[in-house]
C-alpha atoms as a PDB file:
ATOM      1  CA  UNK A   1      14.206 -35.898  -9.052  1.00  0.00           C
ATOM      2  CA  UNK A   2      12.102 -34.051  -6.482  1.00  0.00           C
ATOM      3  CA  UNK A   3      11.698 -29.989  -6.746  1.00  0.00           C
ATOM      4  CA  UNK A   4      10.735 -27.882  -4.037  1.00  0.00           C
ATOM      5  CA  UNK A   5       9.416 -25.216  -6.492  1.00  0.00           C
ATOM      6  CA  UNK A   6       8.140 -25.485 -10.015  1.00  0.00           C
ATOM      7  CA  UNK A   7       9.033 -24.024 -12.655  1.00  0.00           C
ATOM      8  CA  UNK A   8       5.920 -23.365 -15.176  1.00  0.00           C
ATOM      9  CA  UNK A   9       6.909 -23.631 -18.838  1.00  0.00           C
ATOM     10  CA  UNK A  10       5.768 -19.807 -18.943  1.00  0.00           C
ATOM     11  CA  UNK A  11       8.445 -18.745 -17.450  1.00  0.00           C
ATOM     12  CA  UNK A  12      10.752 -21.141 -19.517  1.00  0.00           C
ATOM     13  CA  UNK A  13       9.457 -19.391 -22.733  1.00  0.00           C
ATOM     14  CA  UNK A  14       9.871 -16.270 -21.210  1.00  0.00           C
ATOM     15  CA  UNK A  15      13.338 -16.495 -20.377  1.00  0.00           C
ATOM     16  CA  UNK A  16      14.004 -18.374 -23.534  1.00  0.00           C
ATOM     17  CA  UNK A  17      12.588 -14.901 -25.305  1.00  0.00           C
ATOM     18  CA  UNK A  18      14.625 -12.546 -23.143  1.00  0.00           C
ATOM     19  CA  UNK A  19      17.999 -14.629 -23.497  1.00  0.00           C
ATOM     20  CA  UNK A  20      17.705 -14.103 -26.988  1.00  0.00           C
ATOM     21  CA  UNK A  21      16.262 -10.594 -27.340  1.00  0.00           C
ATOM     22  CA  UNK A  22      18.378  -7.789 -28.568  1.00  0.00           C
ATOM     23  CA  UNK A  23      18.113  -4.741 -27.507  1.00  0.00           C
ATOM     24  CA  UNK A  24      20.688  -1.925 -26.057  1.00  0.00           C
ATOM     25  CA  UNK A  25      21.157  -0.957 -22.596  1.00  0.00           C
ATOM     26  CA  UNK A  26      20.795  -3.013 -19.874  1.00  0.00           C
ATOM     27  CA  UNK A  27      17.614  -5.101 -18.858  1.00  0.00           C
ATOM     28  CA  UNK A  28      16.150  -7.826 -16.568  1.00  0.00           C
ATOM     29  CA  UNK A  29      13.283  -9.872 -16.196  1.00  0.00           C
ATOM     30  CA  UNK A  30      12.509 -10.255 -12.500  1.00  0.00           C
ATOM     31  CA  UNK A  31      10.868 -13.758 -11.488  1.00  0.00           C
ATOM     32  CA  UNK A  32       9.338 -14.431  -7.449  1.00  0.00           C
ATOM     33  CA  UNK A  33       8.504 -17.539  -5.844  1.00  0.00           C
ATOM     34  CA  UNK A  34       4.602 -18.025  -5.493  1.00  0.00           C
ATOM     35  CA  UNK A  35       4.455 -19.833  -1.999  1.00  0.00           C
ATOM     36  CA  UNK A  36       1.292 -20.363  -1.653  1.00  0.00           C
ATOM     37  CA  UNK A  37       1.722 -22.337  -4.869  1.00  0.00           C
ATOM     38  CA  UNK A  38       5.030 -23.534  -5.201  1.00  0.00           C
ATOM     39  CA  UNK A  39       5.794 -22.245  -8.323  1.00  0.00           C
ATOM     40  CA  UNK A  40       8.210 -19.380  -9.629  1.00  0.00           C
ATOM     41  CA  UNK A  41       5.939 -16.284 -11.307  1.00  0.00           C
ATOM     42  CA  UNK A  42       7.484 -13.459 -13.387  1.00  0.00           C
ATOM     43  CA  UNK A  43       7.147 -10.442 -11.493  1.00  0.00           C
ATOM     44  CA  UNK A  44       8.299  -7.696 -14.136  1.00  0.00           C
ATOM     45  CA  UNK A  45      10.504  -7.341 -17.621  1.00  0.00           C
ATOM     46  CA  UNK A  46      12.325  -3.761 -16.775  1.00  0.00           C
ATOM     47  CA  UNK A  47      14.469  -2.594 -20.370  1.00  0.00           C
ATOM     48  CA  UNK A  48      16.528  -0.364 -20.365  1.00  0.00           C
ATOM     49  CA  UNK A  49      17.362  -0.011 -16.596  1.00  0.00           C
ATOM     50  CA  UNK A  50      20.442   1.304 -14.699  1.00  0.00           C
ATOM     51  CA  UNK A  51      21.187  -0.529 -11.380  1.00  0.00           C
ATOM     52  CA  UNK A  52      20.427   1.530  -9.312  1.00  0.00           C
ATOM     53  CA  UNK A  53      16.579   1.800 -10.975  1.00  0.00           C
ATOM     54  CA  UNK A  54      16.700  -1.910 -11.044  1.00  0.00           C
ATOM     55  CA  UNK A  55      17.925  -1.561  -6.761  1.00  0.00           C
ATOM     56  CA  UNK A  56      15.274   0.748  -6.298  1.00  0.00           C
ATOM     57  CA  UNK A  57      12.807  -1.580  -8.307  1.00  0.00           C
ATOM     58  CA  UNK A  58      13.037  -5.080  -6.555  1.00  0.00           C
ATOM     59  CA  UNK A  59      11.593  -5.305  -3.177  1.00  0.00           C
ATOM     60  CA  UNK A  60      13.688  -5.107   0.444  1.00  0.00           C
ATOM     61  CA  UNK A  61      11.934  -7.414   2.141  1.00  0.00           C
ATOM     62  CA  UNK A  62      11.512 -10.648  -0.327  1.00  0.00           C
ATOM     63  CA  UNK A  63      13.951 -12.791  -2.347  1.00  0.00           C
ATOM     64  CA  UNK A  64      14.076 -12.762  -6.076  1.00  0.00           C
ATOM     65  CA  UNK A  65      15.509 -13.852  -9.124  1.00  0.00           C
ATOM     66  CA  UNK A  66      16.695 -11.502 -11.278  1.00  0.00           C
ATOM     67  CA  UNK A  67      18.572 -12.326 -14.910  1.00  0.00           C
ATOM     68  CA  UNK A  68      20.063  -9.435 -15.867  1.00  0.00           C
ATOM     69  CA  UNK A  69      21.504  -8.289 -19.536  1.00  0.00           C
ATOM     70  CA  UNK A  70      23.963  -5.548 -18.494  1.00  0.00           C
ATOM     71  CA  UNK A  71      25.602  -3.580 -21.081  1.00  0.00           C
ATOM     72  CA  UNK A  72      29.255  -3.670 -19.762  1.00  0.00           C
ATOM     73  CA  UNK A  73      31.827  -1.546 -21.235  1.00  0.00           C
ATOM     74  CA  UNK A  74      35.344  -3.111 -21.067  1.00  0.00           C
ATOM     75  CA  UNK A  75      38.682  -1.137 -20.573  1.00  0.00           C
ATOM     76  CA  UNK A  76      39.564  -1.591 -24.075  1.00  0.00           C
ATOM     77  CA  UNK A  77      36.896   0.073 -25.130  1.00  0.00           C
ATOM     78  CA  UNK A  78      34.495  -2.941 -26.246  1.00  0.00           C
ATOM     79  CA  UNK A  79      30.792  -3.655 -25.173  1.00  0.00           C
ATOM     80  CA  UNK A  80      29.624  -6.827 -24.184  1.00  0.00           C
ATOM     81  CA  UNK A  81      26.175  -8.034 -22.960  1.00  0.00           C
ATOM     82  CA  UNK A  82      26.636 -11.029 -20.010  1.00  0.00           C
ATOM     83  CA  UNK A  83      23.898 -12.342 -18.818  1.00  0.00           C
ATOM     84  CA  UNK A  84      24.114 -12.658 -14.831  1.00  0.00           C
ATOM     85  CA  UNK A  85      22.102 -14.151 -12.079  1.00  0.00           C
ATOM     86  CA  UNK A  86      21.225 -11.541  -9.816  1.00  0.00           C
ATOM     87  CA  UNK A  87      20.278 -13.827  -6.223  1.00  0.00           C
ATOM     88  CA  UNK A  88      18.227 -10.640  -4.885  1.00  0.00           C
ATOM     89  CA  UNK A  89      17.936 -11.658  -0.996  1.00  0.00           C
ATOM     90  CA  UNK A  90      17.886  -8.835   1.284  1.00  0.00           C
ATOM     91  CA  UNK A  91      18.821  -9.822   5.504  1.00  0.00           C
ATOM     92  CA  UNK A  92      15.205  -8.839   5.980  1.00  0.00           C
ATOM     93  CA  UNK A  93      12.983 -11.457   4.140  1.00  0.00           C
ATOM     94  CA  UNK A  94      11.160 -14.093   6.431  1.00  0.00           C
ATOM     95  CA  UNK A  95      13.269 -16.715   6.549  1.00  0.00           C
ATOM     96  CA  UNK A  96      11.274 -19.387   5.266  1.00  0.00           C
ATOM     97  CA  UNK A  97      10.794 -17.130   2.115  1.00  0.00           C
ATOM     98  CA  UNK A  98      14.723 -17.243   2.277  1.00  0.00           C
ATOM     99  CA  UNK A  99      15.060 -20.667   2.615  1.00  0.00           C
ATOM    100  CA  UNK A 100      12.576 -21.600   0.000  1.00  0.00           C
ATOM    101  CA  UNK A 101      14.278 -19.122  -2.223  1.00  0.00           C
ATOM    102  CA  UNK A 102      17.543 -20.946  -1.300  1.00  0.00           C
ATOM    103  CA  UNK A 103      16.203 -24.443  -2.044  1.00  0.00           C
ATOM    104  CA  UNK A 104      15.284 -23.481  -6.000  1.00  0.00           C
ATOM    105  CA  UNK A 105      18.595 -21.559  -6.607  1.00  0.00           C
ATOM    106  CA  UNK A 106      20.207 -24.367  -8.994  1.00  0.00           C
ATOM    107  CA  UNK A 107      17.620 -25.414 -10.554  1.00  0.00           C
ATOM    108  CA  UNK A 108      16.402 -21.959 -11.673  1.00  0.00           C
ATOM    109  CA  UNK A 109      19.853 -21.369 -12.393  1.00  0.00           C
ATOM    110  CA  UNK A 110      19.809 -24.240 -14.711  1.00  0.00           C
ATOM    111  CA  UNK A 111      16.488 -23.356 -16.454  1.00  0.00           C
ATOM    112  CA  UNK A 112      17.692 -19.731 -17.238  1.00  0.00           C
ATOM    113  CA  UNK A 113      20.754 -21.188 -18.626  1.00  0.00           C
ATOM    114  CA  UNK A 114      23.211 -18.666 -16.381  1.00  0.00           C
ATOM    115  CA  UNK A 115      26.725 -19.535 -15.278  1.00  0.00           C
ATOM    116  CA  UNK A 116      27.857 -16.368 -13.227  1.00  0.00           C
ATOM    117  CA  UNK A 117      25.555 -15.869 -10.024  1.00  0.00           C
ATOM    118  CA  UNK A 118      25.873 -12.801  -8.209  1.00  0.00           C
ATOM    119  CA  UNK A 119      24.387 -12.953  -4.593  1.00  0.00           C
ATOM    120  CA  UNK A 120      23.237  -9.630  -3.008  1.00  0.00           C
ATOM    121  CA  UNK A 121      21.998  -9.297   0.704  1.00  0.00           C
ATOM    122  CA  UNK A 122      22.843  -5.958   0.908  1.00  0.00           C
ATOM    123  CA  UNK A 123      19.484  -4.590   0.295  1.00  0.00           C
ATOM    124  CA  UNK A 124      18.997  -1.305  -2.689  1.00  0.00           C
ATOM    125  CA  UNK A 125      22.476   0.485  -1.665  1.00  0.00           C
ATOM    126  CA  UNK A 126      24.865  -2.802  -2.253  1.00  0.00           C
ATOM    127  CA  UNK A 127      23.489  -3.270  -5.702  1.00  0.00           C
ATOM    128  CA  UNK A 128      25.465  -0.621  -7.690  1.00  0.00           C
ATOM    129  CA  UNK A 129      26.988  -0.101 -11.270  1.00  0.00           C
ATOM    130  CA  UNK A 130      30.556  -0.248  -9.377  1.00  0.00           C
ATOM    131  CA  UNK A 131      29.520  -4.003  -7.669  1.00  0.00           C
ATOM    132  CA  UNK A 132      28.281  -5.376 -10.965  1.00  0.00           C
ATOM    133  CA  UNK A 133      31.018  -4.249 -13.172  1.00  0.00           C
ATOM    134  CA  UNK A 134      33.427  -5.587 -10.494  1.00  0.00           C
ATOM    135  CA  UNK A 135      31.992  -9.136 -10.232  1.00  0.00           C
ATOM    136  CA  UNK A 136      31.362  -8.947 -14.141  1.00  0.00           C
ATOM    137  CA  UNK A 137      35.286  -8.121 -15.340  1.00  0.00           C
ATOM    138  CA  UNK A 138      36.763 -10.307 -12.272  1.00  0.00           C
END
């Protein structure tokens, strides 16, 4: 099967290390599309991170990847650490940034071994504790 964008075995380890990390609080590790090279890069590994830090960390004019640990604190009084897909495209990237960012979706889904995808295009101010915990406990 073709790929538009490779994924280095790197980044495999590294998200193989960070799925299984433990640690409190929420964190993510923060991976970018190299298109000059056609291959995914890890940008940054923020721990222990609100939201809105991680909004104010990722950048508002390029796509990213972000797979998040998020402490989430459940009605009953429980905490539980999901990992999510965070599809970080903000309405201002170039669009064949976009579209190349678009194309690798699944199969970096797939290699970071996350089910629940959350897709932001809302820039820094639609990525907020209330929007994750929402999509998280939906």
């Amino acid at each position: 099967m073709s790929h538009t964008v490779d994924i280095p075995q790197a980044l495999k380890d590294s998200l193989r290390k960070f799925r299984f990390r433990r640690s409190k609080g929420s964190s993510a590790l923060v991976v970018k599309i190299n298109k000059a090279q056609l291959i995914m890069e890890e940008a940054e590994l923020l721990d222990d991170i609100t939201i809105e830090e991680l909004a104010e960390e990722l950048p508002e004019n390029s796509p990213r990847y972000v797979v998040l640990s998020y402490e989430l604190k459940h009605k009953d009084g429980r905490v539980s650490y999901p990992l999510a897909l965070i599809d970080w495209k903000p309405i201002s990237s170039e669009i064949g940034m976009l579209t190349l960012h678009a194309s690798a979706l699944l199969d970096f889904q797939s290699a970071a071994d996350v089910s629940k995808v959350i897709e932001m295009r809302d820039g820094p101010e639609g990525l907020t504790t209330e929007v994750i915990d929402a999509k998280l406990l939906g």
